[in-house]
Protein backbone atom coordinates (compact mmCIF):
# COMPACT_ATOMS: atom_id res chain seq x y z
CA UNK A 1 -31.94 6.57 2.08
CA UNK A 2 -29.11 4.95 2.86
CA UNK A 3 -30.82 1.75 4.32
CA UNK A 4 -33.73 1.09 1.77
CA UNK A 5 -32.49 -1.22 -0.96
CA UNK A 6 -32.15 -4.76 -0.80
CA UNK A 7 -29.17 -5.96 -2.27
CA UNK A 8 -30.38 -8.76 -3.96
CA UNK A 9 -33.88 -6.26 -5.35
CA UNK A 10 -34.17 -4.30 -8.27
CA UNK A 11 -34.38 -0.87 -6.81
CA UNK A 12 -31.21 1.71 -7.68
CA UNK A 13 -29.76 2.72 -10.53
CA UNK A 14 -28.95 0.81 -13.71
CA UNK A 15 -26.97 0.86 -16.94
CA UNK A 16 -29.11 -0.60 -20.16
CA UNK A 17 -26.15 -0.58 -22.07
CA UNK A 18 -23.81 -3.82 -21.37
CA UNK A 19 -20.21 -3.13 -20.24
CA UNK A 20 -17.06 -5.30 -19.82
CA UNK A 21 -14.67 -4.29 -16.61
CA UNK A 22 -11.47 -5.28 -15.33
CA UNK A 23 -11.07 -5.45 -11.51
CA UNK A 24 -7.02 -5.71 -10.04
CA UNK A 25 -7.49 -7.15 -6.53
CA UNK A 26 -5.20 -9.13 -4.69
CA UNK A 27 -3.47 -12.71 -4.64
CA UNK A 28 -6.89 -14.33 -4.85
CA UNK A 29 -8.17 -15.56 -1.55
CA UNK A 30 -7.62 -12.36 0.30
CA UNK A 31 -10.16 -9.13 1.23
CA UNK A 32 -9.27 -6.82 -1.76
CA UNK A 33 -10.63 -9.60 -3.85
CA UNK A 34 -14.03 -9.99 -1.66
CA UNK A 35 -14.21 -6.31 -2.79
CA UNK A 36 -14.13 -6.91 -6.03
CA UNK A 37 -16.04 -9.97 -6.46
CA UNK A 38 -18.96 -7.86 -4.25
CA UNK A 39 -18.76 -4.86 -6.47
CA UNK A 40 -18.97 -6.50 -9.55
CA UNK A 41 -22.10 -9.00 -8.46
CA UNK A 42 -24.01 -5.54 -7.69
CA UNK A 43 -22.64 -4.80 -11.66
CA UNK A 44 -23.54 -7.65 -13.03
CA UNK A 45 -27.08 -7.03 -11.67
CA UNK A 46 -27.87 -3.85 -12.49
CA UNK A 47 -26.05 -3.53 -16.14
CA UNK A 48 -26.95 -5.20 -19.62
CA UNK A 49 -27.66 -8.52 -20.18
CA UNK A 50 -23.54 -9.33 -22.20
CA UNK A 51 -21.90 -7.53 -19.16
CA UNK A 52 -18.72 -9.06 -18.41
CA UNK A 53 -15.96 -8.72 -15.65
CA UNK A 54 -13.09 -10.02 -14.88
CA UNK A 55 -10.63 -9.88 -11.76
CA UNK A 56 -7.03 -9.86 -12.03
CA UNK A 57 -4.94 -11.57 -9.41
CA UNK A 58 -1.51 -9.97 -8.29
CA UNK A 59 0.26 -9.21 -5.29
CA UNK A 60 -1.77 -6.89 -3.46
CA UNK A 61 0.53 -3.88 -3.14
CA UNK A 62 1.09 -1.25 -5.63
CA UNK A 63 0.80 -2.85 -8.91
CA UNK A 64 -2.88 -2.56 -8.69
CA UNK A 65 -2.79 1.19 -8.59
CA UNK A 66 -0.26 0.89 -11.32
CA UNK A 67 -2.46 -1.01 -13.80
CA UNK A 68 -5.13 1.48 -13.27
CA UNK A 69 -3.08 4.47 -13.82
CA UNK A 70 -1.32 2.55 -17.27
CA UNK A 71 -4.70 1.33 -18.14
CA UNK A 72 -4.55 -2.16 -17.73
CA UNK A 73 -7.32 -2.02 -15.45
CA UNK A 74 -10.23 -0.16 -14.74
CA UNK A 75 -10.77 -0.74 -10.99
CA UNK A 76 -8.14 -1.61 -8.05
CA UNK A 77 -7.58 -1.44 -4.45
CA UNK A 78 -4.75 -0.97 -2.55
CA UNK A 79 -4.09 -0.55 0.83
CA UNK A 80 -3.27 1.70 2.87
CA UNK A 81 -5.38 4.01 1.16
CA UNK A 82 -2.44 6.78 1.67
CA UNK A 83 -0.68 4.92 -0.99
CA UNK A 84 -2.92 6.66 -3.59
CA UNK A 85 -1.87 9.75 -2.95
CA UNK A 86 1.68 8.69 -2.71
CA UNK A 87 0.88 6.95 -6.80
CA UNK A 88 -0.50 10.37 -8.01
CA UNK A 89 2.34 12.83 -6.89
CA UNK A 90 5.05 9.74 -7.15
CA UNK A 91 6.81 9.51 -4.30
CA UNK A 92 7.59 6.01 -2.59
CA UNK A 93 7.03 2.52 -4.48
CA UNK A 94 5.66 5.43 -7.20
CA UNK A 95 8.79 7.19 -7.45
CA UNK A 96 9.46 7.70 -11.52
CA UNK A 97 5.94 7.24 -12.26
CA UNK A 98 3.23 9.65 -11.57
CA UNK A 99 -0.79 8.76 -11.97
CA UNK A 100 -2.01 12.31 -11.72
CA UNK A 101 -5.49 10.74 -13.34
CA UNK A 102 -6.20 8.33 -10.99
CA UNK A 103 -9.82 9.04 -8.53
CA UNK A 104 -11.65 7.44 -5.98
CA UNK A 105 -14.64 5.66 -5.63
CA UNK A 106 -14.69 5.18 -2.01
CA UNK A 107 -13.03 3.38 0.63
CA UNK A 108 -13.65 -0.29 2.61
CA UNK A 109 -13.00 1.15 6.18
CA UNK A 110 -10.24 -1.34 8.19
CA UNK A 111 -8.35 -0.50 11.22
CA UNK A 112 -5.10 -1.62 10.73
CA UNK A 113 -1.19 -0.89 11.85
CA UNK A 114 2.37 -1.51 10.68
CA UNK A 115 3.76 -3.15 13.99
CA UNK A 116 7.33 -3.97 15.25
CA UNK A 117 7.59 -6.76 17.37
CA UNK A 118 10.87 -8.28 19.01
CA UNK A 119 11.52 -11.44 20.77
CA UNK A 120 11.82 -10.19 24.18
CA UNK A 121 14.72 -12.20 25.37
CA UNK A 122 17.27 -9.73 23.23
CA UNK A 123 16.15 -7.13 26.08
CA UNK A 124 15.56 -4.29 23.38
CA UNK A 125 12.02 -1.81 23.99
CA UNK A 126 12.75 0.71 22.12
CA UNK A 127 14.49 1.89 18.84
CA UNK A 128 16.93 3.58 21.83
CA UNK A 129 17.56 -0.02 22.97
CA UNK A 130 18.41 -1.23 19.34
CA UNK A 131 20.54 1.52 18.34
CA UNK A 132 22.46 1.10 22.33
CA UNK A 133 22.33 -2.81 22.30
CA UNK A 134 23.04 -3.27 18.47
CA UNK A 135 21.04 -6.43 18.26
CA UNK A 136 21.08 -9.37 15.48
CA UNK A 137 18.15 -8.96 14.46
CA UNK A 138 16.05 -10.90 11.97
CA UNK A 139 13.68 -8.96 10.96
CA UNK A 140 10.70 -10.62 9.38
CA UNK A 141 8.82 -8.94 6.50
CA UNK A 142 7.69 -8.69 2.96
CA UNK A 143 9.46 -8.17 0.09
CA UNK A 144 10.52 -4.40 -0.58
CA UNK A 145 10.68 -5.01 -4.45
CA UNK A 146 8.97 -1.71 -5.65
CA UNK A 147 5.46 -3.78 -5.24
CA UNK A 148 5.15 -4.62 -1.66
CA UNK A 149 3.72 -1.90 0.34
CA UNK A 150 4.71 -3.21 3.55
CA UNK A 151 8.45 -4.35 2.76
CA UNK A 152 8.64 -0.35 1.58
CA UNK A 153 7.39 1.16 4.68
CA UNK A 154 9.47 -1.73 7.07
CA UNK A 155 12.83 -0.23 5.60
CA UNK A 156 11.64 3.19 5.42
CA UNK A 157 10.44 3.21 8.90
CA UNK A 158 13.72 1.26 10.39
CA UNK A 159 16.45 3.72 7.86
CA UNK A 160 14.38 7.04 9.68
CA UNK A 161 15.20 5.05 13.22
CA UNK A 162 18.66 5.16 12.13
CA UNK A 163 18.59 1.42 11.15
CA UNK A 164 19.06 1.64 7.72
CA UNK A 165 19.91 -2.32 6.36
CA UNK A 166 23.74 -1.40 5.84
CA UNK A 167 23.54 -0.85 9.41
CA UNK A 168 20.79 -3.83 10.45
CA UNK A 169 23.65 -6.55 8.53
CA UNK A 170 26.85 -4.25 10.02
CA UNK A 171 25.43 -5.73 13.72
CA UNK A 172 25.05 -9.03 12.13
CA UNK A 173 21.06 -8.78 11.62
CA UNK A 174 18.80 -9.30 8.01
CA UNK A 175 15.83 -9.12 6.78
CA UNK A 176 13.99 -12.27 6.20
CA UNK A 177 11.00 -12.23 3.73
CA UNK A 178 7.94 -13.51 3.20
CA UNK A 179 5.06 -12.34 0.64
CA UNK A 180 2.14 -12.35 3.23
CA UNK A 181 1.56 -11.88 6.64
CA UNK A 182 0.91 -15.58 7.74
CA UNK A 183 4.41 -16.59 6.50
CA UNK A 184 6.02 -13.84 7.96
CA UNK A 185 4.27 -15.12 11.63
CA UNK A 186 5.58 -18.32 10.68
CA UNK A 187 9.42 -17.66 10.52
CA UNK A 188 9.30 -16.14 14.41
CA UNK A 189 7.18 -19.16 15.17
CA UNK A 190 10.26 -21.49 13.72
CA UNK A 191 13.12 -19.22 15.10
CA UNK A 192 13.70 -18.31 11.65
CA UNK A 193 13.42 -14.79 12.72
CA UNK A 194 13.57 -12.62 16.02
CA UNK A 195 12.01 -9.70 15.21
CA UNK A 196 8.62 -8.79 12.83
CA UNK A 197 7.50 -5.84 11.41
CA UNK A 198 4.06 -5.65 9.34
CA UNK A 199 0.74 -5.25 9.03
CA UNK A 200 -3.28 -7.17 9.53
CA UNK A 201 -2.28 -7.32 13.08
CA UNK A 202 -6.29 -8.59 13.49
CA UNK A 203 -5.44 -11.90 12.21
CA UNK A 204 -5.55 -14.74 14.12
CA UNK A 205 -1.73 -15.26 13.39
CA UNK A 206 -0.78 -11.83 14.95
CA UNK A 207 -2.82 -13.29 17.93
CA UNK A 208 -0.97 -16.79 18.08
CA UNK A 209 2.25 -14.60 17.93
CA UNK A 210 1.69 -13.07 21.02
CA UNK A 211 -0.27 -15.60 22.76
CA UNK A 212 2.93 -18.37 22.32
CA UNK A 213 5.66 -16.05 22.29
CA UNK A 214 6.91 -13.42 24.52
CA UNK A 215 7.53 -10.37 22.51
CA UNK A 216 8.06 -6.79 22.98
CA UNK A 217 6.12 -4.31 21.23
CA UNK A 218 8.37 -1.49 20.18
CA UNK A 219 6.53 2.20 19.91
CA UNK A 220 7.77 4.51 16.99
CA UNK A 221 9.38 7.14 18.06
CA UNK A 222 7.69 10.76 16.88
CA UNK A 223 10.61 11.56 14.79
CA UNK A 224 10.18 8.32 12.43
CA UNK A 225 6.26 8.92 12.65
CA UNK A 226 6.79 12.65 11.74
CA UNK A 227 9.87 11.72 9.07
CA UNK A 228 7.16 9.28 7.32
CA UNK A 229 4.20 11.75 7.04
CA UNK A 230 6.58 14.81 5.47
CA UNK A 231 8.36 12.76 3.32
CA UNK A 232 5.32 10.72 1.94
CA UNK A 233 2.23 12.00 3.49
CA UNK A 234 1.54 9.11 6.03
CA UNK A 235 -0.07 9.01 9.54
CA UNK A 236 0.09 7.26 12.43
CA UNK A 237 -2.38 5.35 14.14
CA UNK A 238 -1.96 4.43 18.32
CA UNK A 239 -2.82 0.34 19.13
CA UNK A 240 -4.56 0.36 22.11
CA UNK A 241 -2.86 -1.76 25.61
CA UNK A 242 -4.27 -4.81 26.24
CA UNK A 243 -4.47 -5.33 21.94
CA UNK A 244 -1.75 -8.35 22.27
CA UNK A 245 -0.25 -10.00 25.53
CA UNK A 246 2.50 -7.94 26.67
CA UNK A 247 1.14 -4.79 25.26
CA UNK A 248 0.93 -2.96 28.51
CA UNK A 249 0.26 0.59 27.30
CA UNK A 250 -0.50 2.69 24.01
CA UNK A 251 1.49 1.81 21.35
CA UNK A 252 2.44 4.56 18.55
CA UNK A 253 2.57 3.17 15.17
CA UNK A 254 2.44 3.28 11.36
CA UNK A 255 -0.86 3.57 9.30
CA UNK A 256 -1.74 1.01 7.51
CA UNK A 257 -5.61 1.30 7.33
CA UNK A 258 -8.70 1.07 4.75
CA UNK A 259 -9.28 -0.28 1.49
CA UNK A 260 -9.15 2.59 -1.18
CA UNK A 261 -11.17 2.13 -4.35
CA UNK A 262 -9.28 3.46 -6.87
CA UNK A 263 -10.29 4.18 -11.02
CA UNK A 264 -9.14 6.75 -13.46
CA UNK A 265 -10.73 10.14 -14.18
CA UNK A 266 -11.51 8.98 -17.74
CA UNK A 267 -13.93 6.35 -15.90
CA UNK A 268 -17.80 6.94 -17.54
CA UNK A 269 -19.42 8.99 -15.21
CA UNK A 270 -22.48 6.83 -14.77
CA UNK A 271 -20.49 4.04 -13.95
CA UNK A 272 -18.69 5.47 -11.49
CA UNK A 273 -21.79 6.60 -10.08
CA UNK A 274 -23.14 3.31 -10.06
CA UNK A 275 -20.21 1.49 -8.37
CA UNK A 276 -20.36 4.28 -5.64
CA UNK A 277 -23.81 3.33 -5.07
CA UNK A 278 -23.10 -0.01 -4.71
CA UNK A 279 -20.29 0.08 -2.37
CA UNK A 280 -22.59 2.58 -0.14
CA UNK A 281 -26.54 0.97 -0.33
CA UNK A 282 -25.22 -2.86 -0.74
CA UNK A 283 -22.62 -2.32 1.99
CA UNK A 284 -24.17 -4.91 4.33
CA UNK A 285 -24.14 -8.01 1.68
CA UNK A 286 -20.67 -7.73 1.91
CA UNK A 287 -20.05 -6.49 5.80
CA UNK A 288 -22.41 -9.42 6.62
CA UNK A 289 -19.15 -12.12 5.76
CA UNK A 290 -17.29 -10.55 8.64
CA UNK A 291 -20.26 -10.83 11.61
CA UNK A 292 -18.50 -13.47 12.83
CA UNK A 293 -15.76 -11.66 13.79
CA UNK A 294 -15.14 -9.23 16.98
CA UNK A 295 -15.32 -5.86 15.15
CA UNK A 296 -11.72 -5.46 16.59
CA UNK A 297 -10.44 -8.71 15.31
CA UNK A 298 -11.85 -8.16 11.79
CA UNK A 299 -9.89 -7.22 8.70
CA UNK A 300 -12.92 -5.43 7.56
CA UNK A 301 -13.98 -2.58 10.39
CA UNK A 302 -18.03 -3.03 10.38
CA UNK A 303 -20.76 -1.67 10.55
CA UNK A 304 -19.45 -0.18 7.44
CA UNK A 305 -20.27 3.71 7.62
CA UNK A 306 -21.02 5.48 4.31
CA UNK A 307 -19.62 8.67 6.08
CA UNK A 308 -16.39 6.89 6.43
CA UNK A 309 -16.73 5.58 3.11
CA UNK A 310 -15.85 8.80 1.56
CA UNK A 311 -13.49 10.13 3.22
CA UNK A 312 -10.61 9.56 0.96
CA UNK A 313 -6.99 10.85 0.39
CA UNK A 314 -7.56 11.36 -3.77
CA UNK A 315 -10.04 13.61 -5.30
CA UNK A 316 -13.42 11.40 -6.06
CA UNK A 317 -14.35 10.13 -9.12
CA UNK A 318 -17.16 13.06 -10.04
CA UNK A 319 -19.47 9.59 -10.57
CA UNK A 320 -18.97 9.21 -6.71
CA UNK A 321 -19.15 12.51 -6.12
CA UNK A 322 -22.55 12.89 -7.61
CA UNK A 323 -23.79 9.71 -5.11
CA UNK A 324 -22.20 11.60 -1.95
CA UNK A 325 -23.87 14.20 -2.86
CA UNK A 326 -27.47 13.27 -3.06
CA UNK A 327 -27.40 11.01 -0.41
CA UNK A 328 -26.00 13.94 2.08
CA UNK A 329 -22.44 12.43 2.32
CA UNK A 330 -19.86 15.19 3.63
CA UNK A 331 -16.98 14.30 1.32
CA UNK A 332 -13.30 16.06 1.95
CA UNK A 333 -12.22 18.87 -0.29
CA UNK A 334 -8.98 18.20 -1.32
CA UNK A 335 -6.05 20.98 -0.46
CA UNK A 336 -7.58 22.08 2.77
């Protein structure tokens, strides 16, 4: 069933009715916005003939999730999917703010890790070694402006190693910031920075990194991994030796993985049905962008699996839930 349709055919459901949506992706150029240019093609298809949608750029993080919970949206991503969970119960960039309504369509499956890397010449290994030594470190990140996902979890996961920034600047270190993960690369490239901690470690800047520079790849010790998942629900992931040069052996880390699909309960159930068919059945017009890529080296983790699909952190839309359903889809029951 799952397999059938052709993308670019008639076959699947349709809406006769025209709708307009709003989509919240990303800057622009990035994957969140692939997402939603994909999803609402398959719309656009299969909808009436005034149909209209458009795609809001912003900055990736957690205003997305924001504008669908206030309304000014009716569609975003954000990644990592945890961060949904974090938006309905608000705790973390969510803190004040609670979007108890928000549901799931599904979610684009990527591997992906919050890493920190530091110039090995300071001799430091291990948060042990930081705390001991009591580097200068410049720490390259993004922004943690109550947006940025990954500027949050940098400073939450260095204050749980002991390392809060009053302490980072009391040893003469900073943080140095940059909105994305290219410019971040760029200030250890220019000696800008010593020291990185962030995310889409499958880039081909990640790569250069470690290919041109000899860094050390510090592991997370179980008490920050286990002080992150009580305190807002997040896992860890493990980034296999040989990933980078220098990477010798398993490395424990944040999660920062998949692309949650995220709309409000108040969503038209048909809809939401239809989207959720579209992510699952038209899967491979989309997956097909990233063939070029080593599965391990690709922001998005193909062959996209529909069983992976649903396996969210929110409760589904009951659109989406109808489409896991009937096509046999296990889907998680939330509170187990």
């Amino acid at each position: 069933m799952l397999n059938t349709p052709k993308w670019w055919g008639p076959e699947g459901p349709r809406l006769e009715r025209s709708i307009n949506m709003r989509f919240h992706g990303d800057w622009g150029m990035a994957n969140l916005h692939g997402v939603c240019g994909w999803l609402s093609m398959m719309l656009v298809d299969r909808t009436g003939p005034h149909s209209r949608f458009g795609i809001y750029n912003g900055r990736g993080g957690a205003d997305a999730v924001r504008a669908v919970g206030r309304g000014e949206a009716d569609l975003g991503l954000i990644t990592p999917s945890v961060a949904a969970k974090m938006a309905m119960d608000g705790r973390g960039v969510f803190a004040g703010e609670k979007f108890p309504h928000l549901r799931a369509i599904g979610q684009v499956p990527q591997w992906d890790h919050l890493v920190l890397a530091i110039d090995a010449s300071l001799g430091v290994k291990s948060f042990g070694d930081i705390r001991a030594k009591k580097p200068a470190l410049k720490i390259s990140t993004s922004p943690d402006d109550g947006e940025c996902l990954i500027g949050f979890a940098a400073g939450e996961v260095m204050s749980a190693a002991g390392i809060d920034e009053e302490t980072l600047k009391s040893w003469g270190g900073e943080y140095v910031t940059a909105e994305r993960a290219n410019g971040c690369i760029d200030l250890v490239m220019d000696g800008t920075a010593n020291a990185i901690i962030h995310e889409a470690i499958m880039t081909p800047w990640w790569q250069q990194l470690a290919d041109e520079r000899d860094m050390n790849f510090i592991p997370m010790e179980p008490a920050v991994l286990e002080a992150m998942e009580a305190k807002f629900g997040w896992g860890r992931h493990e980034l296999p030796a040989g990933y980078f040069r220098g990477l010798d052996k398993p490395l424990p880390t944040l999660d920062f993985a998949d692309f949650l699909i995220v709309v409000r309960e108040d969503m038209p159930e048909d809809i939401a049905h239809l989207l959720t068919w579209a992510l699952c059945e038209t899967r491979g017009a989309f997956e097909q962008k990233y063939h070029h890529l080593d599965p391990a080296r690709s922001p998005v983790t193909y062959p996209l699996d529909p069983q992976k699909m649903a396996q969210v952190p929110i409760p589904l839309h009951d659109g989406a839930k109808r489409y896991y359903d009937s096509a046999g889809i296990q889907t998680p029951k939330m509170g187990e």
